[in-house]
Protein backbone atom coordinates (compact mmCIF):
# COMPACT_ATOMS: atom_id res chain seq x y z
CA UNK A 1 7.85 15.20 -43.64
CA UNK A 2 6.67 16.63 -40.17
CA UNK A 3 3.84 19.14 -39.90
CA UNK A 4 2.61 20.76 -36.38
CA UNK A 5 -0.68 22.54 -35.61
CA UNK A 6 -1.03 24.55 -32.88
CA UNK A 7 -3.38 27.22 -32.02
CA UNK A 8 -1.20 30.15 -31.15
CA UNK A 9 -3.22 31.92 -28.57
CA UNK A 10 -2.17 35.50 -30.25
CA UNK A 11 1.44 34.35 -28.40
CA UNK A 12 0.89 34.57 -24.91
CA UNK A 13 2.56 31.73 -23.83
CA UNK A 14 5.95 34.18 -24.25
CA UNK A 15 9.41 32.70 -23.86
CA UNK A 16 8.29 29.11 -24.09
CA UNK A 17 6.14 29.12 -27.03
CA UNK A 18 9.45 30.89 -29.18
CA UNK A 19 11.46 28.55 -27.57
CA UNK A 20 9.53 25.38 -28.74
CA UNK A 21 9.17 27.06 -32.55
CA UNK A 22 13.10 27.22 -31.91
CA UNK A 23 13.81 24.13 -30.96
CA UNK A 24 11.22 22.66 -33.89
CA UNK A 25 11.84 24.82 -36.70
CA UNK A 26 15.33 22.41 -37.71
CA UNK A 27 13.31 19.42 -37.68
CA UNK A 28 9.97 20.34 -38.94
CA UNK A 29 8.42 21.09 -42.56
CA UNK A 30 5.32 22.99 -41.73
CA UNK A 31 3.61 25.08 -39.14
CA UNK A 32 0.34 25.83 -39.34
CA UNK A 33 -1.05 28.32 -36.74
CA UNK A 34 -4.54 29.71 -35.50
CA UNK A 35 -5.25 33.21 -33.45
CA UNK A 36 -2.03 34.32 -34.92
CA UNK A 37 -2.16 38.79 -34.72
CA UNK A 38 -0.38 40.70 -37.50
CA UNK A 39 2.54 41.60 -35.00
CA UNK A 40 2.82 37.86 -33.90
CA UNK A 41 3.19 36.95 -37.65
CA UNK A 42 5.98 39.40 -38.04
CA UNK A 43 7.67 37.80 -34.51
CA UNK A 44 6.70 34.74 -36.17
CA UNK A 45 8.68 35.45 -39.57
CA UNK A 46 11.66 36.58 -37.44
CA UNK A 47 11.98 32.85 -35.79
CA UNK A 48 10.92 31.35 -39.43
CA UNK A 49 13.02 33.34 -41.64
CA UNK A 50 14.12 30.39 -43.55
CA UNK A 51 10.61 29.64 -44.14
CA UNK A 52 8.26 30.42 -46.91
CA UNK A 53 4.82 31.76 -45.56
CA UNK A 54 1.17 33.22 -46.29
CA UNK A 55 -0.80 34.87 -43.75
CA UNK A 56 -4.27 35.49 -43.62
CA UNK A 57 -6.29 38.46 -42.15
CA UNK A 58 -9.15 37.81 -40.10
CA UNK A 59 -11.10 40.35 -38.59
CA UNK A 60 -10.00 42.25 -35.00
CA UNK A 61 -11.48 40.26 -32.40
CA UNK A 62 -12.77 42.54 -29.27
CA UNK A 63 -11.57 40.48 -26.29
CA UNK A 64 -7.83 40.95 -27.35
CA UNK A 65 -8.05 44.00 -29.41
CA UNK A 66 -5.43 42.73 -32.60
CA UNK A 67 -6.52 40.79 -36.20
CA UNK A 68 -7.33 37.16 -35.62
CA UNK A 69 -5.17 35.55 -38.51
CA UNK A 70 -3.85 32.47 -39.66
CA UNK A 71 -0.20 31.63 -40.77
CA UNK A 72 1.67 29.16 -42.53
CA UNK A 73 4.88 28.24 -43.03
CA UNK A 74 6.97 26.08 -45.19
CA UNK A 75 10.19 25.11 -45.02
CA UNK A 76 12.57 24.36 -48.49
CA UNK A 77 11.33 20.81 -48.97
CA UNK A 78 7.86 21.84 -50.30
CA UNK A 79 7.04 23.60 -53.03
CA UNK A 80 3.82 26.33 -52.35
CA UNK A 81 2.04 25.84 -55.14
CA UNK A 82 -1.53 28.07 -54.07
CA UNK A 83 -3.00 28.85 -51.00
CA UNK A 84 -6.14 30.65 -50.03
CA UNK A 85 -8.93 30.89 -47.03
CA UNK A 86 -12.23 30.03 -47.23
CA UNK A 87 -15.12 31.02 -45.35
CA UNK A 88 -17.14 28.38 -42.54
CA UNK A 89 -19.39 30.16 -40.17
CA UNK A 90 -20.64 33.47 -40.56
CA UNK A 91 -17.69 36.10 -38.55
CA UNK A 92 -18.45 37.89 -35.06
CA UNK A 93 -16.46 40.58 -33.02
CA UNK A 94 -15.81 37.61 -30.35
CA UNK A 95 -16.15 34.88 -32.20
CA UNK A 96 -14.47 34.29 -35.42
CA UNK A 97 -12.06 31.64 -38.16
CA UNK A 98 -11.82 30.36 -41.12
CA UNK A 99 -9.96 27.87 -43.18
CA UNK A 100 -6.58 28.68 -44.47
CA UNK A 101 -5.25 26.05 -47.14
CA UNK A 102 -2.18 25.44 -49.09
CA UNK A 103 -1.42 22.83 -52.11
CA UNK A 104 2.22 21.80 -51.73
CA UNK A 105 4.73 19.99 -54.30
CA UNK A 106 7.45 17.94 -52.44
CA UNK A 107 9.52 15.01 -53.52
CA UNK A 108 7.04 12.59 -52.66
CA UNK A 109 3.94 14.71 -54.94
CA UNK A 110 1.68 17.38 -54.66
CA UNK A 111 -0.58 17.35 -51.53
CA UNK A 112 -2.91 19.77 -49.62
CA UNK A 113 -2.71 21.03 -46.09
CA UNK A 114 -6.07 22.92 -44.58
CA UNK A 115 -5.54 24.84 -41.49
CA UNK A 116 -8.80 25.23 -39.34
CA UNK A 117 -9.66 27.83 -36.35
CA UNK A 118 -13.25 26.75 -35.88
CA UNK A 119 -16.43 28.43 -34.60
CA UNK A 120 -16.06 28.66 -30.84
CA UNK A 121 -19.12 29.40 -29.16
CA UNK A 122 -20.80 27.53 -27.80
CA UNK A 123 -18.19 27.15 -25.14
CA UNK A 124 -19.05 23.47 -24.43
CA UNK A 125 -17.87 22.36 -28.31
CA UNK A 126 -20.79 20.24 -28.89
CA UNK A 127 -22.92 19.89 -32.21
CA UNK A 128 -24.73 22.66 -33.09
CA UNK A 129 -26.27 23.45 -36.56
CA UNK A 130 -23.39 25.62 -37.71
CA UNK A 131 -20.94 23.04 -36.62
CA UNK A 132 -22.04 20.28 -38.18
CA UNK A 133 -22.54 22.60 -41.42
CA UNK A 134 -18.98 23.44 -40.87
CA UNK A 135 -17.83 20.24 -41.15
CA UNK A 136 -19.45 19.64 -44.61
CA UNK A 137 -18.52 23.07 -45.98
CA UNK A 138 -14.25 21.70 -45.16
CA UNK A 139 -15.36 18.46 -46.20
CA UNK A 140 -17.47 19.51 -49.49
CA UNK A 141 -14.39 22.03 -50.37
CA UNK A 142 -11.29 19.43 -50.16
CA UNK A 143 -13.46 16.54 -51.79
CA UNK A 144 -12.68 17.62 -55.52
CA UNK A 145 -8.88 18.09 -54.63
CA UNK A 146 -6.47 15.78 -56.26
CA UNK A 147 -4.05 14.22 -53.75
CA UNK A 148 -3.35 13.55 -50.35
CA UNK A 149 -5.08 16.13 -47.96
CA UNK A 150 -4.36 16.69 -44.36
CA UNK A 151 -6.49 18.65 -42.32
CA UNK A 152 -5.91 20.43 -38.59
CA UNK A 153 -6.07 22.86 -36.43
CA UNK A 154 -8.57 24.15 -33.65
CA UNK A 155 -11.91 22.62 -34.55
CA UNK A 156 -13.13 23.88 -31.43
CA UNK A 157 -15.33 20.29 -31.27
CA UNK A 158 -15.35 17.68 -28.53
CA UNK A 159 -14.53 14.33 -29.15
CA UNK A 160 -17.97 12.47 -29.55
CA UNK A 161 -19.62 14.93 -32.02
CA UNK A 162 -20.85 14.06 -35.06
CA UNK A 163 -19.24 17.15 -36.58
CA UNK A 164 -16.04 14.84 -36.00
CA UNK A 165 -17.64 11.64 -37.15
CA UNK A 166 -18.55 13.52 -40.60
CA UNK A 167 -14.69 13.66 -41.68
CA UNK A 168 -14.49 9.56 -40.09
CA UNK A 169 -17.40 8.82 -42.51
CA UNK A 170 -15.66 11.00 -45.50
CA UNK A 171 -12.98 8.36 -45.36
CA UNK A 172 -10.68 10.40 -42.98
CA UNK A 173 -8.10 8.50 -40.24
CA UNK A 174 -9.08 10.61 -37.37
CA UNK A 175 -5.70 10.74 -35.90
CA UNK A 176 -6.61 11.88 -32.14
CA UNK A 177 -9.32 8.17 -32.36
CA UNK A 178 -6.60 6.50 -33.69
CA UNK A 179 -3.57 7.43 -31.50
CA UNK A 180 -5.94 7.44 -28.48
CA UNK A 181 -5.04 10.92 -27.51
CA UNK A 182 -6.95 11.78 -24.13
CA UNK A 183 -6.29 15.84 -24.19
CA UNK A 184 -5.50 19.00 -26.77
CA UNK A 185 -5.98 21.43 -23.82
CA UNK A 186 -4.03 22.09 -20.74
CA UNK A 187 -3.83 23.83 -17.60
CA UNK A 188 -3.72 27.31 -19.01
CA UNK A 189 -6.97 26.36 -20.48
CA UNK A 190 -8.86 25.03 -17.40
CA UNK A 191 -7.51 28.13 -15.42
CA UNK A 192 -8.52 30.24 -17.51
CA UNK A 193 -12.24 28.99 -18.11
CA UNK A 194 -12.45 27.12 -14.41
CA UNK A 195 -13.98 24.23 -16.25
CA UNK A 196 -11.98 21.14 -17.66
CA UNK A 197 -12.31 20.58 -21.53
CA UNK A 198 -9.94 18.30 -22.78
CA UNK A 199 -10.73 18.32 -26.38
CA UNK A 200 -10.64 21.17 -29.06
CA UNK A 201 -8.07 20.57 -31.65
CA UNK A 202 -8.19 17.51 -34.41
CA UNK A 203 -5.94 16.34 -37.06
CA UNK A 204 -7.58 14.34 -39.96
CA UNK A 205 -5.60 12.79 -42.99
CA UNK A 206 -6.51 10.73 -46.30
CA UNK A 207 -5.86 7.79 -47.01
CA UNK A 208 -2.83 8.37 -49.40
CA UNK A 209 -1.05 10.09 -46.47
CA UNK A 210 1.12 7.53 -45.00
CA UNK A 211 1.13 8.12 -41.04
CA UNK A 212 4.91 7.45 -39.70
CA UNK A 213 3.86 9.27 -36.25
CA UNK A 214 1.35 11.44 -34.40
CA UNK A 215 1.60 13.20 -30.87
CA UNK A 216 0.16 15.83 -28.63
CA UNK A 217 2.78 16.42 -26.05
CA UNK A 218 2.07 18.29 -22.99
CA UNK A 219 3.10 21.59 -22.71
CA UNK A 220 2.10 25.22 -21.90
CA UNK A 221 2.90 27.32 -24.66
CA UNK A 222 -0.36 27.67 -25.22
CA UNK A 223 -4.14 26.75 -23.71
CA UNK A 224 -3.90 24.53 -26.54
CA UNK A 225 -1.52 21.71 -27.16
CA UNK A 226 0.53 21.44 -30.53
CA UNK A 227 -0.58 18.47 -32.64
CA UNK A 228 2.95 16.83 -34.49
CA UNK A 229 2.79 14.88 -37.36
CA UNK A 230 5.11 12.81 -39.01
CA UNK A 231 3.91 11.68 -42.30
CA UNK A 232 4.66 10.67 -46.32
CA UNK A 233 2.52 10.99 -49.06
């Protein structure tokens, strides 16, 4: 099966980003997207329409003025068995995300997929006390869940934190360590903040979940980088 993350950026990458979801949607079982606005789900659902998919409210977020959502969407191989959100970090008018999950049945079992838009300030994505408790709270709420788990999105953590090292030491591959991926952001990214971050976005997976492939291609359909994986469980 093949699953990609990407951080939407409430679709302001335009042409490109619809033409990439084009281009992917024949070859690809599930999208899971961050900042995604309740217009940009319905644009979404449009390009998707052969898709199943949830979407999750978030609250409006005052820089850009529209809901800051989640969506998902799954294609006829899986099964959507439940899906829900859950809460990590306490929600602010410019700074705001949560979890959104699904538990999936395909041919190979059931198997969960969390979708994470992470707290984002601080802007430098280092540990801070409501990162690290972050971490635990996806950590603690997957733990209990039978089956393979994979877990992505927009972490909004650099690479060396030990918010990251939490899910290593929970007995998660850490797929950006392991496939020695050097960046999740791009040029629309260090434009746009006039500082060069090259991590932000994280893809962890249990140890049932065979890993066929993993890549972050460069592109700019976003100021983040969509995170493909090609897996079995």
């Amino acid at each position: 099966m093949r699953i990609i993350f990407l951080n939407s950026w409430f679709g302001k990458g335009g042409k490109p980003l619809f033409d990439f979801l084009r281009s992917e949607s024949s070859k690809t079982d599930i999208f899971c997207f961050m900042e995604v606005s309740s217009n940009l789900f319905n644009k979404y659902s449009t390009v998707l329409s052969d898709f199943e998919s949830v979407y999750d409210e978030g609250m409006v977020l005052k820089v850009f003025g529209v809901n800051c959502g989640q969506a998902i969407f799954v294609n006829n191989k899986a099964t959507l068995l439940s899906n829900g959100k859950i809460q990590i970090y306490r929600q602010l008018k410019n700074d705001m995300g949560f979890v959104q999950y699904v538990e999936l049945k395909s041919s190979g079992g059931r198997f969960w997929v969390g979708s994470v838009d992470g707290k984002t300030r601080p802007g430098d994505k280092k540990d801070t006390q409501t990162r690290l408790k972050q971490s635990k709270k996806i950590i603690d709420f997957f733990k209990d869940k039978k089956g393979p788990k994979i877990i992505g999105g927009d972490f909004n953590l650099d690479f060396g934190t030990k918010s990251v090292r939490m899910f290593e030491e929970a007995g998660y591959k850490n797929l950006i360590r392991d496939f020695k991926i050097e960046n999740t952001r791009n040029e629309l990214t260090w434009k746009q903040f006039d500082t060069v971050q090259h991590f932000a976005d994280f893809c962890f997976t249990s140890s049932e979940v065979k890993v066929n492939s993993f890549e972050v291609p460069y592109m700019e359909i976003s100021d983040h980088l969509p995170l493909i994986l090609d897996f079995e469980v």
